[in-house]
C-alpha atoms as a PDB file:
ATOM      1  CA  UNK A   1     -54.805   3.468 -30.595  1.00  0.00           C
ATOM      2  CA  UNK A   2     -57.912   1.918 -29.968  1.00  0.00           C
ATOM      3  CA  UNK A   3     -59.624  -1.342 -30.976  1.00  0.00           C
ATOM      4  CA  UNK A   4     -62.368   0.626 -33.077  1.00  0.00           C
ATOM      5  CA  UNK A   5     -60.410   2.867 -34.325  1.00  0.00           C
ATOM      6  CA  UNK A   6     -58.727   0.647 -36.261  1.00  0.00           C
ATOM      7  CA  UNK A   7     -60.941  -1.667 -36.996  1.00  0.00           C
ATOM      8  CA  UNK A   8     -62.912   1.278 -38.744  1.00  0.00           C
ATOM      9  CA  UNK A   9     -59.651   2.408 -40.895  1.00  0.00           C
ATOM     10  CA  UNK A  10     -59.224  -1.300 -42.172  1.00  0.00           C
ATOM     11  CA  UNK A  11     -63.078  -1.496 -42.789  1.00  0.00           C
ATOM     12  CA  UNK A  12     -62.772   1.580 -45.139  1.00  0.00           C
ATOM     13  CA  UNK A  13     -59.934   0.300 -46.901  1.00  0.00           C
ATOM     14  CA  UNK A  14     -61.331  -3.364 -47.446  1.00  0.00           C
ATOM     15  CA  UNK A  15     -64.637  -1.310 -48.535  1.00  0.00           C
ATOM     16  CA  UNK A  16     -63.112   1.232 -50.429  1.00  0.00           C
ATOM     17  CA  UNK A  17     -61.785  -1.474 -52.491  1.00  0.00           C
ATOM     18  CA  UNK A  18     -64.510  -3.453 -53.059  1.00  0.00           C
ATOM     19  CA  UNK A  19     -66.313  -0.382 -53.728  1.00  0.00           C
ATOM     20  CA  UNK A  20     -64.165   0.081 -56.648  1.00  0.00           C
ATOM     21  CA  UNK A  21     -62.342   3.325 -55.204  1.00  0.00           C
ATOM     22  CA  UNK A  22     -58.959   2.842 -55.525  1.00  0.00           C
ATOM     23  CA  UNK A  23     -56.791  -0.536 -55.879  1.00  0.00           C
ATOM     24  CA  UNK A  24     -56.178  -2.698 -53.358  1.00  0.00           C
ATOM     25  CA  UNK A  25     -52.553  -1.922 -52.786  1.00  0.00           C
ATOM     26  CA  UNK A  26     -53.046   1.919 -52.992  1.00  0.00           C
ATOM     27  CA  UNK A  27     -55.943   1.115 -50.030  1.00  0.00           C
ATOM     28  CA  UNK A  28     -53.917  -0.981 -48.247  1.00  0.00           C
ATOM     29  CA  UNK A  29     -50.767   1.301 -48.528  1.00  0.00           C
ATOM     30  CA  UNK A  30     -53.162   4.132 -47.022  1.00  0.00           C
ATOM     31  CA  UNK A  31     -54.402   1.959 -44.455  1.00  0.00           C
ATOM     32  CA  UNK A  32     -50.834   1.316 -43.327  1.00  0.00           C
ATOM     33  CA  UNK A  33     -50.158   5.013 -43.517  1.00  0.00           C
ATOM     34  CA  UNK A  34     -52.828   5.720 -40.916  1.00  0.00           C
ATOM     35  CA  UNK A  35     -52.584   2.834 -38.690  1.00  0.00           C
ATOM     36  CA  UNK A  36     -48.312   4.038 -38.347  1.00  0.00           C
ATOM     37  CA  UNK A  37     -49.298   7.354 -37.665  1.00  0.00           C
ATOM     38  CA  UNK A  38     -52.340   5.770 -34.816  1.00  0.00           C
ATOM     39  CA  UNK A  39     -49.264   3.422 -32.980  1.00  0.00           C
ATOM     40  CA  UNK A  40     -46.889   6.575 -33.008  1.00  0.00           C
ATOM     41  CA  UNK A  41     -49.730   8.565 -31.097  1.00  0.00           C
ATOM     42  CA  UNK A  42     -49.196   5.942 -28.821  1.00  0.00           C
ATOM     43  CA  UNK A  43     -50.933   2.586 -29.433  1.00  0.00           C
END
């Protein structure tokens, strides 16, 4: 995985939220989704 890859996945989450799409934990529950399935591509 790369730095900016990631780093644009949590940005979307932590603006998705504030945005008012979605809850926190359902954005943060997707983040962590993604980000597992970045580090198994080989991070």
């Amino acid at each position: 995985i790369k730095y900016n890859e990631a780093s644009s996945q949590f940005w979307n989450a932590v603006h998705n939220t504030l945005s008012g799409d979605g809850t926190a934990a359902d954005n943060l529950a997707d983040l962590e989704a993604t980000l597992t399935k970045l580090k198994d591509r080989g991070w």
